[in-house]
C-alpha atoms as a PDB file:
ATOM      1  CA  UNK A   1      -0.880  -5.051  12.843  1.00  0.00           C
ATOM      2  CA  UNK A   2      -3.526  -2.318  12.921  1.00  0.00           C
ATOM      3  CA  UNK A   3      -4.130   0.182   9.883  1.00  0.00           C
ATOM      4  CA  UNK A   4      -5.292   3.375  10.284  1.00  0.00           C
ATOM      5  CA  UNK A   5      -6.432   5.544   7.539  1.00  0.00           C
ATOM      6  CA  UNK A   6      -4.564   8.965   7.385  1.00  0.00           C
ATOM      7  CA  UNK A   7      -5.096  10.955   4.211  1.00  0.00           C
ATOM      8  CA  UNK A   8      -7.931  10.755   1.964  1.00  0.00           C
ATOM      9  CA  UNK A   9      -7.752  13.420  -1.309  1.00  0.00           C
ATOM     10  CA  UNK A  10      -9.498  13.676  -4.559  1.00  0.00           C
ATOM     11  CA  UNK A  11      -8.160  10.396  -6.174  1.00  0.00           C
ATOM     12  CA  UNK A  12      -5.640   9.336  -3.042  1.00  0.00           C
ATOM     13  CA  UNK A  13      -6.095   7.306   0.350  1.00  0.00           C
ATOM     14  CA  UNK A  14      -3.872   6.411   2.284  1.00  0.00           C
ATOM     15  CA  UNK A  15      -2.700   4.017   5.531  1.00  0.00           C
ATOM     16  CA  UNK A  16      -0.769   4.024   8.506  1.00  0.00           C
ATOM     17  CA  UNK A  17       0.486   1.015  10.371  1.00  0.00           C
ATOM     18  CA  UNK A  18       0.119   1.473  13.791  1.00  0.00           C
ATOM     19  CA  UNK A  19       3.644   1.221  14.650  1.00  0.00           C
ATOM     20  CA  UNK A  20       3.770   4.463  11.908  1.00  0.00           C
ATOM     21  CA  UNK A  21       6.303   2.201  10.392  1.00  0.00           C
ATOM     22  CA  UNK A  22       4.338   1.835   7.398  1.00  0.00           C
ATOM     23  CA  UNK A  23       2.399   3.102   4.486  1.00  0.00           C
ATOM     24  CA  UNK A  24      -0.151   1.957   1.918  1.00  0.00           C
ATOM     25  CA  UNK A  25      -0.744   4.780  -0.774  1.00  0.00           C
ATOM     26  CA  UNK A  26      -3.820   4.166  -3.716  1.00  0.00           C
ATOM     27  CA  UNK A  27      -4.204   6.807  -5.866  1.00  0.00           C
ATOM     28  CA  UNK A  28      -6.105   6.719  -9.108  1.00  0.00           C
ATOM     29  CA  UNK A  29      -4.112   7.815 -12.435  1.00  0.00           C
ATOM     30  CA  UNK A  30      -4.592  10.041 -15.216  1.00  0.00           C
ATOM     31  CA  UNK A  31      -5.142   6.808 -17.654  1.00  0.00           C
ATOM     32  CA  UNK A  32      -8.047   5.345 -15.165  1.00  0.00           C
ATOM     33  CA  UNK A  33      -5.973   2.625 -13.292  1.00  0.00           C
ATOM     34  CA  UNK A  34      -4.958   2.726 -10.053  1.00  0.00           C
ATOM     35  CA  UNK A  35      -0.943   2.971  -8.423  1.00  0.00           C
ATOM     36  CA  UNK A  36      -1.186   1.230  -5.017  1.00  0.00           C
ATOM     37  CA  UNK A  37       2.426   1.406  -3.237  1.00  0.00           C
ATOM     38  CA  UNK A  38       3.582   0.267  -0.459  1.00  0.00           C
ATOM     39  CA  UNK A  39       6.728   2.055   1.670  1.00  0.00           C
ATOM     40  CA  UNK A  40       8.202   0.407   4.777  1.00  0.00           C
ATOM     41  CA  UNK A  41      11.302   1.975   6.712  1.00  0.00           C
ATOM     42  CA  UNK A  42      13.927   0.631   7.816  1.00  0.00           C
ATOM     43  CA  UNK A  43      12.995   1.053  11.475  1.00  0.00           C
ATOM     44  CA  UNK A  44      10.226  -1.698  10.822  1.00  0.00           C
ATOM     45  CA  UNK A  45      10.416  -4.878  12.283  1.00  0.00           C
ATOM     46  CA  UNK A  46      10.972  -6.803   8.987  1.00  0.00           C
ATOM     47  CA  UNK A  47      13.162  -4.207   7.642  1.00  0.00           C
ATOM     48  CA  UNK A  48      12.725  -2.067   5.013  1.00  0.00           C
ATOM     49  CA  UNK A  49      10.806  -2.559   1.885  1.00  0.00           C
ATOM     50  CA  UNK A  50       9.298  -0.893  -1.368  1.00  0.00           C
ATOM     51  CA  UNK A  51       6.793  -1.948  -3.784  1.00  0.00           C
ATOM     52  CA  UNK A  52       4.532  -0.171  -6.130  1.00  0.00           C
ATOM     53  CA  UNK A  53       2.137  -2.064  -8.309  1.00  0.00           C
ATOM     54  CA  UNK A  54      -0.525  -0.235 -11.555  1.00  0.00           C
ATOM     55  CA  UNK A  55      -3.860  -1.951 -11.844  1.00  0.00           C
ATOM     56  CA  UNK A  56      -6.473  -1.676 -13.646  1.00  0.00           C
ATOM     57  CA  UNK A  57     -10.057  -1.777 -11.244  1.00  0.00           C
ATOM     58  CA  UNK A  58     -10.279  -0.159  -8.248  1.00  0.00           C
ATOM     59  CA  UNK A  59     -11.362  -3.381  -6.919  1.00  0.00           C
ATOM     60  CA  UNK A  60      -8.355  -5.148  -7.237  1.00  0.00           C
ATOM     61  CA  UNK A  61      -6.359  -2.354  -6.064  1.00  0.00           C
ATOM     62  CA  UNK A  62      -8.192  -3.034  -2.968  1.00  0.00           C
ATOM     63  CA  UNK A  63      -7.580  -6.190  -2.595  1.00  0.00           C
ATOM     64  CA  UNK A  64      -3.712  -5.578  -3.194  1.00  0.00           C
ATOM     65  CA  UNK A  65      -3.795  -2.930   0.204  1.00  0.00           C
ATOM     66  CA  UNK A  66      -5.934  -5.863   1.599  1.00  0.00           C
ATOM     67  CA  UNK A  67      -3.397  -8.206   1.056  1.00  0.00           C
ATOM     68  CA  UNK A  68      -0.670  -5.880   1.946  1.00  0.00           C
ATOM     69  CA  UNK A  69      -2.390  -4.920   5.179  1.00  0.00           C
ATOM     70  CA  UNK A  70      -2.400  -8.477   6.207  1.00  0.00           C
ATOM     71  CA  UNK A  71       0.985  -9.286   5.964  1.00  0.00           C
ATOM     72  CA  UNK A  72       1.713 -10.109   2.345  1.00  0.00           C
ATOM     73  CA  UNK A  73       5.533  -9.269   1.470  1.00  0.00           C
ATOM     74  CA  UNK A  74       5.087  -8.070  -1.666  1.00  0.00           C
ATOM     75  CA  UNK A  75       9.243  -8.163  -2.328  1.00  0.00           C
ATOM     76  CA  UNK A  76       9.005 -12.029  -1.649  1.00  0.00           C
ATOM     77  CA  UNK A  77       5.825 -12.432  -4.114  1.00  0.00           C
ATOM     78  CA  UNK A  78       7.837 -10.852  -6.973  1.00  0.00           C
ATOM     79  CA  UNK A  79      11.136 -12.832  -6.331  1.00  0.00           C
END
């Protein structure tokens, strides 16, 4: 499914699945890593989901929204 970035703030970007079912949040934190999250509701086709994840490039917090973006279930990668 289609992303669409919504918000972009000093230190913050975020995405919206099309379906608006969806977000992907990547801020940058005080300590100079990076909080990537992802928040699902319930309405979404797989169901509901959480996960939040602290790296420490901005490159690889990338790749984690790349990954999520693409259909990687991040609550089935942790269990």
């Amino acid at each position: 499914m289609d992303w669409e970035r919504t918000r972009t703030d000093d230190g913050l970007t975020e995405w919206t699945r099309a379906d608006g079912y969806a977000t992907i949040r990547l801020r940058r934190r005080t300590d100079g890593r990076f909080a990537v999250r992802l928040d699902r509701l319930h309405q979404a086709d797989e169901g509901r989901g959480y996960a939040f994840e602290i790296v420490d490039t901005r490159s690889a917090a990338e790749e984690l929204v790349e990954s999520w973006q693409n259909g990687a279930d991040p609550n089935e990668e942790s269990a």
